[in-house]
PDB file of N, CA and C in Angstrom:
ATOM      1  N   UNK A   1     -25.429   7.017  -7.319  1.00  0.00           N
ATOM      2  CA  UNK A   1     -24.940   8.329  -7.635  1.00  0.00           C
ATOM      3  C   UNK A   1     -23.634   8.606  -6.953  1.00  0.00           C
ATOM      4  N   UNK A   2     -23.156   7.972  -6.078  1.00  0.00           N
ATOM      5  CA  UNK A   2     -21.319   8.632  -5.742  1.00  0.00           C
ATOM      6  C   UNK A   2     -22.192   9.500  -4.281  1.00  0.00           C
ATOM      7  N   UNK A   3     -21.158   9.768  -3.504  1.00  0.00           N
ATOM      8  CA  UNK A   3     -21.377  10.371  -1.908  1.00  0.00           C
ATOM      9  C   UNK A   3     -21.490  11.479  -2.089  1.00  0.00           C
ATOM     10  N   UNK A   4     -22.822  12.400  -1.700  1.00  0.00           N
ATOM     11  CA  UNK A   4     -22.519  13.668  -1.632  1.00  0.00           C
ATOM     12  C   UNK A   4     -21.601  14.303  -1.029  1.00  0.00           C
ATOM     13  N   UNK A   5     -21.757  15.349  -2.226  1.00  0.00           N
ATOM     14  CA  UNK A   5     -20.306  16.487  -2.170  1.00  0.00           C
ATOM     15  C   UNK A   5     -19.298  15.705  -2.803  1.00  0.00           C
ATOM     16  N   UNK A   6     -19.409  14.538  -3.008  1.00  0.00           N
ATOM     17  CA  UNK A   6     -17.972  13.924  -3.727  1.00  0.00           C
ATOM     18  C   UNK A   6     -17.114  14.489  -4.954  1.00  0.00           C
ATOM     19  N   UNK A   7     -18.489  15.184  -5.831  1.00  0.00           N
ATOM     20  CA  UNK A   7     -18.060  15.800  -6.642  1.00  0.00           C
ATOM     21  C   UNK A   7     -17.077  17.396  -6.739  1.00  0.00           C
ATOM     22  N   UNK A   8     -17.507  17.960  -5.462  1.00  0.00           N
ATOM     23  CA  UNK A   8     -16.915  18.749  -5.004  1.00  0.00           C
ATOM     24  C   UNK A   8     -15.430  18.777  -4.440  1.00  0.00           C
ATOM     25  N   UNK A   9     -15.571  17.898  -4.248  1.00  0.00           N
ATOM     26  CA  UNK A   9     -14.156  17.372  -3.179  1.00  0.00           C
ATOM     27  C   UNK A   9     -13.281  17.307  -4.362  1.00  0.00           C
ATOM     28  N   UNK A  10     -13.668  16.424  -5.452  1.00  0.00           N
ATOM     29  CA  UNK A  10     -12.608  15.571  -6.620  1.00  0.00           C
ATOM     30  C   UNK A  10     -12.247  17.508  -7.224  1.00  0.00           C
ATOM     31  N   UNK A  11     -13.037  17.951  -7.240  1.00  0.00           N
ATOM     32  CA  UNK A  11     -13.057  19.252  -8.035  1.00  0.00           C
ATOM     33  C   UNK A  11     -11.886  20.245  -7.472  1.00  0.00           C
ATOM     34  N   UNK A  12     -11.990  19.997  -6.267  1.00  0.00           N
ATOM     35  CA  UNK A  12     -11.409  20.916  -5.021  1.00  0.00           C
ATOM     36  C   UNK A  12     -10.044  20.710  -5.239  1.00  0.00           C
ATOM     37  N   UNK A  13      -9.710  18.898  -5.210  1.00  0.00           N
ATOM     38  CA  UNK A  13      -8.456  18.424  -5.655  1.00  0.00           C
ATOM     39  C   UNK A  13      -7.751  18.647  -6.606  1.00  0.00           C
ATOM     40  N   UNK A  14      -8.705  18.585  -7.831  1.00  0.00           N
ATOM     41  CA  UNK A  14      -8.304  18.694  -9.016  1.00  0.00           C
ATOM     42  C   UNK A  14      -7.326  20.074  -9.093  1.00  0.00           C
ATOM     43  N   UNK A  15      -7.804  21.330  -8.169  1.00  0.00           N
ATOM     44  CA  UNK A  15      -7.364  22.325  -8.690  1.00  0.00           C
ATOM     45  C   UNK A  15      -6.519  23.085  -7.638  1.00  0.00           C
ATOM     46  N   UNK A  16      -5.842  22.127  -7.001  1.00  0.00           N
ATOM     47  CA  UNK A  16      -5.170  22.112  -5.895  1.00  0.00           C
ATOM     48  C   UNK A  16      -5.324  22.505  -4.603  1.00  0.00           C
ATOM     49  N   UNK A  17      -6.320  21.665  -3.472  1.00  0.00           N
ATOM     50  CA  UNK A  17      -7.294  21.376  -2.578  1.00  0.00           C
ATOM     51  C   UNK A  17      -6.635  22.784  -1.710  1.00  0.00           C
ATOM     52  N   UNK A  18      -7.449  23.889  -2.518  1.00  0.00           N
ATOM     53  CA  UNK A  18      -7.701  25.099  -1.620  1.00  0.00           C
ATOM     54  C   UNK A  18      -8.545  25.035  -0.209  1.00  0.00           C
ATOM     55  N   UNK A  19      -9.333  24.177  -0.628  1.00  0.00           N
ATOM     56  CA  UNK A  19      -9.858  24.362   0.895  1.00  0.00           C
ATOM     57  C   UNK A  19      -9.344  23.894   1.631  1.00  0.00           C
ATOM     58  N   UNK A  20      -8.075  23.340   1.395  1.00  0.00           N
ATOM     59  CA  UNK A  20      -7.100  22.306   3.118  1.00  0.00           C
ATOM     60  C   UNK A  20      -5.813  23.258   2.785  1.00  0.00           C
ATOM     61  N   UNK A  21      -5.509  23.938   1.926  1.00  0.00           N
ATOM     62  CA  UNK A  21      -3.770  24.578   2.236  1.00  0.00           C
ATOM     63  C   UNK A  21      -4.069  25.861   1.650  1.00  0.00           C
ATOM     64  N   UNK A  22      -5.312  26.477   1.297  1.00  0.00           N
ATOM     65  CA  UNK A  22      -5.245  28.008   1.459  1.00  0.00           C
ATOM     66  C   UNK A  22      -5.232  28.922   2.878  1.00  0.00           C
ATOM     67  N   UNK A  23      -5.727  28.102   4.221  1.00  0.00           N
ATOM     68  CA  UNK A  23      -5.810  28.964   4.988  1.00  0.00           C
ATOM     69  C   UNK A  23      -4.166  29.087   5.275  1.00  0.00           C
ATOM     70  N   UNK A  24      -3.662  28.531   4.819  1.00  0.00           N
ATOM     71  CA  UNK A  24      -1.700  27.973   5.270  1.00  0.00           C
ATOM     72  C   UNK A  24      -1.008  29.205   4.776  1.00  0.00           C
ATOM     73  N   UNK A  25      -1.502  30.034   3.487  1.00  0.00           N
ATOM     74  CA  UNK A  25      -1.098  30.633   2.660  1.00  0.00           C
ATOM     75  C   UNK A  25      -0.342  29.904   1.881  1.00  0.00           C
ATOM     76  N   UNK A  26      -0.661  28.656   0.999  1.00  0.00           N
ATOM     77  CA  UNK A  26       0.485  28.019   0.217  1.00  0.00           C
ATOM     78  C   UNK A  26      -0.319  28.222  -1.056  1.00  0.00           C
ATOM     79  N   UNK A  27       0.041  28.174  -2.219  1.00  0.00           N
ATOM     80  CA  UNK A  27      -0.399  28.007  -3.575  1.00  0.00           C
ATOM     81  C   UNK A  27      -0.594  26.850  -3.738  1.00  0.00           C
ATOM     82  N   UNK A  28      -1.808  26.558  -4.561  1.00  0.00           N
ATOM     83  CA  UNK A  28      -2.294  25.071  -5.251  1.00  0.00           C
ATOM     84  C   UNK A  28      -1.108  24.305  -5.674  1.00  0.00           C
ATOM     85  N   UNK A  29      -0.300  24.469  -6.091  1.00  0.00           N
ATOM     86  CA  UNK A  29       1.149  23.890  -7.073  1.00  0.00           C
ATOM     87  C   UNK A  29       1.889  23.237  -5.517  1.00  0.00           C
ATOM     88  N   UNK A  30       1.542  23.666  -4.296  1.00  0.00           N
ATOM     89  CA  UNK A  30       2.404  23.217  -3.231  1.00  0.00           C
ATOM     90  C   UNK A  30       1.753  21.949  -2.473  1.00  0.00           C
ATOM     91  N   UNK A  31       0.331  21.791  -3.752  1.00  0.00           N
ATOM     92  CA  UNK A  31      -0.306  20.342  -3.062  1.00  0.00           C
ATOM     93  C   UNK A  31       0.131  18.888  -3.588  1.00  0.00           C
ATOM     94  N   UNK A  32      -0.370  17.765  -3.220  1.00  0.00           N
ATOM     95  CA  UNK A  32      -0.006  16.564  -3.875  1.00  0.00           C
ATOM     96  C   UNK A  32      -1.537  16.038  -3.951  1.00  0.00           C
ATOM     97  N   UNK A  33      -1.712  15.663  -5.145  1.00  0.00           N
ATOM     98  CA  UNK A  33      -2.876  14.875  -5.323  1.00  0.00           C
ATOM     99  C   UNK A  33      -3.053  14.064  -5.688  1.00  0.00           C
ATOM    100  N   UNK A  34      -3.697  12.863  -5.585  1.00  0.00           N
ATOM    101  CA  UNK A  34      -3.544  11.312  -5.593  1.00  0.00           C
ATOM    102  C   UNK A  34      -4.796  10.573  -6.459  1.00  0.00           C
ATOM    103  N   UNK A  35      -4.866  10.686  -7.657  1.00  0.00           N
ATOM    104  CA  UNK A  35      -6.126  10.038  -8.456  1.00  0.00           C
ATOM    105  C   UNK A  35      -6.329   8.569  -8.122  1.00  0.00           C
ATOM    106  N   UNK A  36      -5.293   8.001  -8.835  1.00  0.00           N
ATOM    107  CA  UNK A  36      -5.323   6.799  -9.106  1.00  0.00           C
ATOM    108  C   UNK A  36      -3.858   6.337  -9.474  1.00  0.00           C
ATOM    109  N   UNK A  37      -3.924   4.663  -9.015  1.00  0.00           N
ATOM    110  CA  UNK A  37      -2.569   4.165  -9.491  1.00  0.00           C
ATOM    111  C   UNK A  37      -2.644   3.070 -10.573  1.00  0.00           C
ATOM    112  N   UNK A  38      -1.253   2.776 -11.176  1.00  0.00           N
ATOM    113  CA  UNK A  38      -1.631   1.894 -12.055  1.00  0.00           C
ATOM    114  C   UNK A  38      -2.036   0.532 -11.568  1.00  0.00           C
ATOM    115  N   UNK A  39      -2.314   0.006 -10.609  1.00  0.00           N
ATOM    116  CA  UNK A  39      -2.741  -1.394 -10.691  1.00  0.00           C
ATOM    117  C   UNK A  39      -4.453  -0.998  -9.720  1.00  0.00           C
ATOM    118  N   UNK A  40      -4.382   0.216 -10.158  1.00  0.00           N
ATOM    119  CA  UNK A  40      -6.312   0.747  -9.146  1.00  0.00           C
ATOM    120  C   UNK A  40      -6.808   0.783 -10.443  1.00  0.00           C
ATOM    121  N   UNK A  41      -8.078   1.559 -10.643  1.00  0.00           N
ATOM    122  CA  UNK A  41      -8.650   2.154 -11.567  1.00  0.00           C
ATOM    123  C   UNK A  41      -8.189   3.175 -12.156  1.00  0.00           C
ATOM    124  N   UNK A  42      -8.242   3.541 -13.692  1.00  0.00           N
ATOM    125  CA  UNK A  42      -8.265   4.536 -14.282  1.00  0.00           C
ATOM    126  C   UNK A  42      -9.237   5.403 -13.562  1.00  0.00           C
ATOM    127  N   UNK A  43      -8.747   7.119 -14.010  1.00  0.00           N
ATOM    128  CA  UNK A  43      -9.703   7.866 -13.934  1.00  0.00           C
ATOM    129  C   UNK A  43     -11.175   7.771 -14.568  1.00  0.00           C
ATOM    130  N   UNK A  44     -11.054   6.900 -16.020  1.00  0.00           N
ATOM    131  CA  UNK A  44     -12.367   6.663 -16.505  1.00  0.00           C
ATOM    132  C   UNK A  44     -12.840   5.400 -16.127  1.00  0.00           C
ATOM    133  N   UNK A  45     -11.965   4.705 -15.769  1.00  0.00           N
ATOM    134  CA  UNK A  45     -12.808   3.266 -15.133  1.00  0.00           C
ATOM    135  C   UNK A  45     -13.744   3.693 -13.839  1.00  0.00           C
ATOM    136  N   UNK A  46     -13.215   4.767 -12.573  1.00  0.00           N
ATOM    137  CA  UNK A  46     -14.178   5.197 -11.876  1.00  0.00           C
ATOM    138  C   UNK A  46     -15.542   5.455 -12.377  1.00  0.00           C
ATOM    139  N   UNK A  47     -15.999   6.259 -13.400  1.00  0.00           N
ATOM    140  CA  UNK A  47     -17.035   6.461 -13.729  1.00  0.00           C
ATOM    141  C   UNK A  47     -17.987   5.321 -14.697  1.00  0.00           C
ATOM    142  N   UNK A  48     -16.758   4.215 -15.195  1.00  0.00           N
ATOM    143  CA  UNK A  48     -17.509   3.225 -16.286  1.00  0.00           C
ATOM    144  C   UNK A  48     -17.776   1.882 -15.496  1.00  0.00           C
ATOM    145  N   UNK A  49     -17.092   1.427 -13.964  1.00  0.00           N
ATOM    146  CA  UNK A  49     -17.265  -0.258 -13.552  1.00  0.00           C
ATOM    147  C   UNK A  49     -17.779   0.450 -12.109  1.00  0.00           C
ATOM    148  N   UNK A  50     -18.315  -0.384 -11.730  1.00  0.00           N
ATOM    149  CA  UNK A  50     -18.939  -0.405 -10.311  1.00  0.00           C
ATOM    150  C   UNK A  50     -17.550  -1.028  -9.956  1.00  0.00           C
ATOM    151  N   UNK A  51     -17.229  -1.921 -10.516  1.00  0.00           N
ATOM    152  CA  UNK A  51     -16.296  -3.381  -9.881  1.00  0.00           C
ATOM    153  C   UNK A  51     -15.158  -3.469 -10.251  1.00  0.00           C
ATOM    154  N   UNK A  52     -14.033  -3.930 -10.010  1.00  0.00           N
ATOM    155  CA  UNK A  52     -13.120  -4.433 -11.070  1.00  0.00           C
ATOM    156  C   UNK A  52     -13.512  -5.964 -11.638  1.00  0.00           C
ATOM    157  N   UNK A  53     -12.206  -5.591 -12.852  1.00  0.00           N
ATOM    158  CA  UNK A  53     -12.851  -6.915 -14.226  1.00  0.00           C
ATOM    159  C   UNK A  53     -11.085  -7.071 -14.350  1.00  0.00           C
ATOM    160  N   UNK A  54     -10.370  -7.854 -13.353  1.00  0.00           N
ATOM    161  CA  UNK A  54      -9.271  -8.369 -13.347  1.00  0.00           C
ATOM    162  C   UNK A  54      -9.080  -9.566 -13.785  1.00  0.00           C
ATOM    163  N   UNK A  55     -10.219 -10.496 -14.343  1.00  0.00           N
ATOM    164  CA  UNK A  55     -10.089 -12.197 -14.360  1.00  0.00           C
ATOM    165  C   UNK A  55      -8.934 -12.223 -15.258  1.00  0.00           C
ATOM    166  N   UNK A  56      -8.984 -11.778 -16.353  1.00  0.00           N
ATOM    167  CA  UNK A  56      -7.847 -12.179 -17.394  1.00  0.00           C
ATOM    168  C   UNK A  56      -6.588 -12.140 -16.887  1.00  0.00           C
ATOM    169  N   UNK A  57      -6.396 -11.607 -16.106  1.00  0.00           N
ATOM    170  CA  UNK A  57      -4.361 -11.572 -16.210  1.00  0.00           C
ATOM    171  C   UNK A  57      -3.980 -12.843 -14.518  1.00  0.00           C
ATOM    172  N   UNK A  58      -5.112 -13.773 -14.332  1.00  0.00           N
ATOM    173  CA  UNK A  58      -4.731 -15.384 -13.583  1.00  0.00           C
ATOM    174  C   UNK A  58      -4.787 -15.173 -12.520  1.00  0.00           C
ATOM    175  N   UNK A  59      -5.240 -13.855 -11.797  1.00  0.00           N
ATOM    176  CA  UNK A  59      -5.337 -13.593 -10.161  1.00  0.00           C
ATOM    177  C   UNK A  59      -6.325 -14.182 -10.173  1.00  0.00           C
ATOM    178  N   UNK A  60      -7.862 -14.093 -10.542  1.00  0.00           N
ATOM    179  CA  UNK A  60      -8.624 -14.743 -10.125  1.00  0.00           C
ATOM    180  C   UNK A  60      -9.805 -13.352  -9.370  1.00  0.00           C
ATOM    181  N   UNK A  61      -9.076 -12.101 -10.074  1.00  0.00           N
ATOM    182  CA  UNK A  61      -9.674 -11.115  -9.626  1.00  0.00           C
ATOM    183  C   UNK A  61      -9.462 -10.710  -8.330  1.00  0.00           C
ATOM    184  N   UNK A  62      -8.377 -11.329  -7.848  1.00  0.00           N
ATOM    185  CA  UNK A  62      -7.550 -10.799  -6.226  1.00  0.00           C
ATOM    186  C   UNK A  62      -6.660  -9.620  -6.354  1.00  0.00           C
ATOM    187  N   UNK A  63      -6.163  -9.534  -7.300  1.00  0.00           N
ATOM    188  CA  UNK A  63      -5.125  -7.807  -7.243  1.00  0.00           C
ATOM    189  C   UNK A  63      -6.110  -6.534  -7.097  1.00  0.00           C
ATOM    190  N   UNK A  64      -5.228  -5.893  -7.103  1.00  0.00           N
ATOM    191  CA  UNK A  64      -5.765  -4.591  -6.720  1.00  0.00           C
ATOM    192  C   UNK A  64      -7.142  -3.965  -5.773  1.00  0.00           C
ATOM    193  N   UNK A  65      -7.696  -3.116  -5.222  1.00  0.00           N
ATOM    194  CA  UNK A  65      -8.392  -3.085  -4.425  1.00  0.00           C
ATOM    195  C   UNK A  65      -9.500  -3.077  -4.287  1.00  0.00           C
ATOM    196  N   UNK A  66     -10.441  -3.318  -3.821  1.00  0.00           N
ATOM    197  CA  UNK A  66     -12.058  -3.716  -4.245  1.00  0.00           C
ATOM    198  C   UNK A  66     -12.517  -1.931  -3.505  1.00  0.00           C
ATOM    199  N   UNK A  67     -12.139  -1.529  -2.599  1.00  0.00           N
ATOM    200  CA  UNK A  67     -12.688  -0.244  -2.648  1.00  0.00           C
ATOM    201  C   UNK A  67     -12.269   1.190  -3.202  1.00  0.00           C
ATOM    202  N   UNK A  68     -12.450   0.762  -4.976  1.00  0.00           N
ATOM    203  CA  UNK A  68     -12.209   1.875  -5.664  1.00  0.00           C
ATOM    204  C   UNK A  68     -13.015   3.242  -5.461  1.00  0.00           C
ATOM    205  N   UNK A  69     -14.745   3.458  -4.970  1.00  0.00           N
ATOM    206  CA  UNK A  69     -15.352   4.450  -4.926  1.00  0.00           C
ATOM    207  C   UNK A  69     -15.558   4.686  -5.831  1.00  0.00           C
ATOM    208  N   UNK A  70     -16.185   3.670  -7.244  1.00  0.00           N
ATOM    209  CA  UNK A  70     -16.228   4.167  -8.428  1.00  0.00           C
ATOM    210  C   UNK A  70     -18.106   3.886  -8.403  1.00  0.00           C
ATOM    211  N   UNK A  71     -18.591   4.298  -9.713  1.00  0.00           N
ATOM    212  CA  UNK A  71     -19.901   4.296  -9.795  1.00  0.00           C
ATOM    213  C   UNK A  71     -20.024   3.974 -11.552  1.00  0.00           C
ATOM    214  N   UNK A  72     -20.824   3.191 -11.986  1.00  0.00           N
ATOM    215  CA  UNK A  72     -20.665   2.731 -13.670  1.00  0.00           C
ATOM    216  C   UNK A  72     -21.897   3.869 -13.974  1.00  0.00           C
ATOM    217  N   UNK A  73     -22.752   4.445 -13.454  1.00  0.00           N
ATOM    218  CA  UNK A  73     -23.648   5.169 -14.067  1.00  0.00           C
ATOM    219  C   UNK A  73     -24.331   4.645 -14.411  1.00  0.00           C
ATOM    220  N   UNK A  74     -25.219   3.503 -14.160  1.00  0.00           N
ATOM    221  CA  UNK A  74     -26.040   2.435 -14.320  1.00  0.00           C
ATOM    222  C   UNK A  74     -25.862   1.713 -15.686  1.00  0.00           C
ATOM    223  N   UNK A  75     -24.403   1.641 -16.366  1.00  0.00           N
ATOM    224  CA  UNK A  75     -23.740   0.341 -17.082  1.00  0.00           C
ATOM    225  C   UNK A  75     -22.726  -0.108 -16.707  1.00  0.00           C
ATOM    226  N   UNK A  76     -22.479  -1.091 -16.604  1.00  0.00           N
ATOM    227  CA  UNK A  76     -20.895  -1.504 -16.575  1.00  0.00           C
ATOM    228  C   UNK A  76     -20.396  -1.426 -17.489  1.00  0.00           C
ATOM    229  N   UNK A  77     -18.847  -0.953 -17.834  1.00  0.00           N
ATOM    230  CA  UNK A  77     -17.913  -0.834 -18.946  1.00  0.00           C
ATOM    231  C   UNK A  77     -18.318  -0.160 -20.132  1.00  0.00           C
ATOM    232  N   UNK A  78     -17.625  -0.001 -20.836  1.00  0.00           N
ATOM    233  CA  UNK A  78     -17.722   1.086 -21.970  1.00  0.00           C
ATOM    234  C   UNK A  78     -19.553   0.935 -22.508  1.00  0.00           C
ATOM    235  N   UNK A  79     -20.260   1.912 -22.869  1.00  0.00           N
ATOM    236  CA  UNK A  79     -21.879   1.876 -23.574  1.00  0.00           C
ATOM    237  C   UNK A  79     -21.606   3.277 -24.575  1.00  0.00           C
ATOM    238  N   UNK A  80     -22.700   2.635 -25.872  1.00  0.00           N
ATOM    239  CA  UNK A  80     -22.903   3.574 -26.177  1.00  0.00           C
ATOM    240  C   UNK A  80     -24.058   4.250 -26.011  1.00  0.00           C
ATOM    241  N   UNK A  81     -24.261   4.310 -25.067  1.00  0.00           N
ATOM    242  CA  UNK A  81     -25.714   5.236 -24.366  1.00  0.00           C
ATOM    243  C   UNK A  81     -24.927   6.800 -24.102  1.00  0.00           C
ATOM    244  N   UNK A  82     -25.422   8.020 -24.902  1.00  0.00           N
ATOM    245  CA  UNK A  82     -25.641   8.805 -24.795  1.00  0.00           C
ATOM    246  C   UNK A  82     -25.365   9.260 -23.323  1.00  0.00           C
ATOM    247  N   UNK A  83     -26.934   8.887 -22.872  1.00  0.00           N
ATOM    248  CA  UNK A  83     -27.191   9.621 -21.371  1.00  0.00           C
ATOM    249  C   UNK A  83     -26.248   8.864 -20.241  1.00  0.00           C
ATOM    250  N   UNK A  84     -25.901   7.786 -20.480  1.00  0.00           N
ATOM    251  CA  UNK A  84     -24.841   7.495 -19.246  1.00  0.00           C
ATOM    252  C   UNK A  84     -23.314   8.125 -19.758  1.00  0.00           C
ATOM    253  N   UNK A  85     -23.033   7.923 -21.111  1.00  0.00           N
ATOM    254  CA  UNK A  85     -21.971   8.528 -21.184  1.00  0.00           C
ATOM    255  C   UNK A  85     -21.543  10.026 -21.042  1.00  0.00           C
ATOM    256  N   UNK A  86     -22.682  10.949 -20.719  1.00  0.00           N
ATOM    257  CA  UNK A  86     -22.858  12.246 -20.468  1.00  0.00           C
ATOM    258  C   UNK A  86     -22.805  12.526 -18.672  1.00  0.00           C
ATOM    259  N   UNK A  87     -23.705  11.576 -18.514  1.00  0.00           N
ATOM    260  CA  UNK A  87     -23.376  11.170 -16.874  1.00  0.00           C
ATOM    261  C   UNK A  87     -21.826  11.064 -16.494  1.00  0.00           C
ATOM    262  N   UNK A  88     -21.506  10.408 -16.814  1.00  0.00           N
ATOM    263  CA  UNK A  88     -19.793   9.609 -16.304  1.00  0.00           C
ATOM    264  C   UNK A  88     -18.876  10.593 -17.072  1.00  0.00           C
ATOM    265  N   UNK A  89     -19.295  11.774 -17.628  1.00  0.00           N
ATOM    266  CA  UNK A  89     -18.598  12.555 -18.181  1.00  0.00           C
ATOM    267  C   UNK A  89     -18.580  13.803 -16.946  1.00  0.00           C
ATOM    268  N   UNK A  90     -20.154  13.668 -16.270  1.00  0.00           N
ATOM    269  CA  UNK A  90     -20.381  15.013 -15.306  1.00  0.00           C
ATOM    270  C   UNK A  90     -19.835  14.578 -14.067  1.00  0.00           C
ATOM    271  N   UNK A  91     -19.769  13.024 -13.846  1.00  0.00           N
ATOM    272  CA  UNK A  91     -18.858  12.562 -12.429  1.00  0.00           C
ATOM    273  C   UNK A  91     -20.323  12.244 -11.692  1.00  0.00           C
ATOM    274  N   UNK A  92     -21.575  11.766 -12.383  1.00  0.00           N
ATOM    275  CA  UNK A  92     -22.756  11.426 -11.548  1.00  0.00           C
ATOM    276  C   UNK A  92     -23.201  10.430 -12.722  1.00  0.00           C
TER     277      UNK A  92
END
């Protein structure tokens, strides 16, 4: 299931992490927030791989970082299951 409160936190971020720069008096727009980069995970790869699936492009699955903090929702990679894809839609 992902670390409690995690979901909270991503949420917090999302909408410009009031709980670390409101006591400052700054507006959400004066934060920086950091999802993901292009050689990490997508935002939807967090919720679809436990792992990365780098073999194809000849690293050997050595690029990019093995501690993404992602969770597949008990599939790996794209499913058409309903209930996990409703899951990885809620961020659990």
């Amino acid at each position: 299931m992902g670390d409690d409160g995690s979901v909270d936190r991503v949420a917090d971020r999302l909408i410009g992490s009031p709980s670390i720069y409101s006591h400052k008096q700054r507006e959400p727009e004066q934060s920086v927030n950091f999802v993901t980069a292009h050689d990490g995970f997508t935002l939807n790869d967090l919720v679809s791989y436990d792992r990365k699936h780098n073999e194809a492009n000849g690293e050997d699955n050595r690029d990019g970082a093995d501690d993404n903090r992602s969770w597949n929702c008990g599939v790996e990679g794209p499913t058409d299951n309903s209930a996990i894809d409703t899951a990885a839609k809620r961020g659990r």
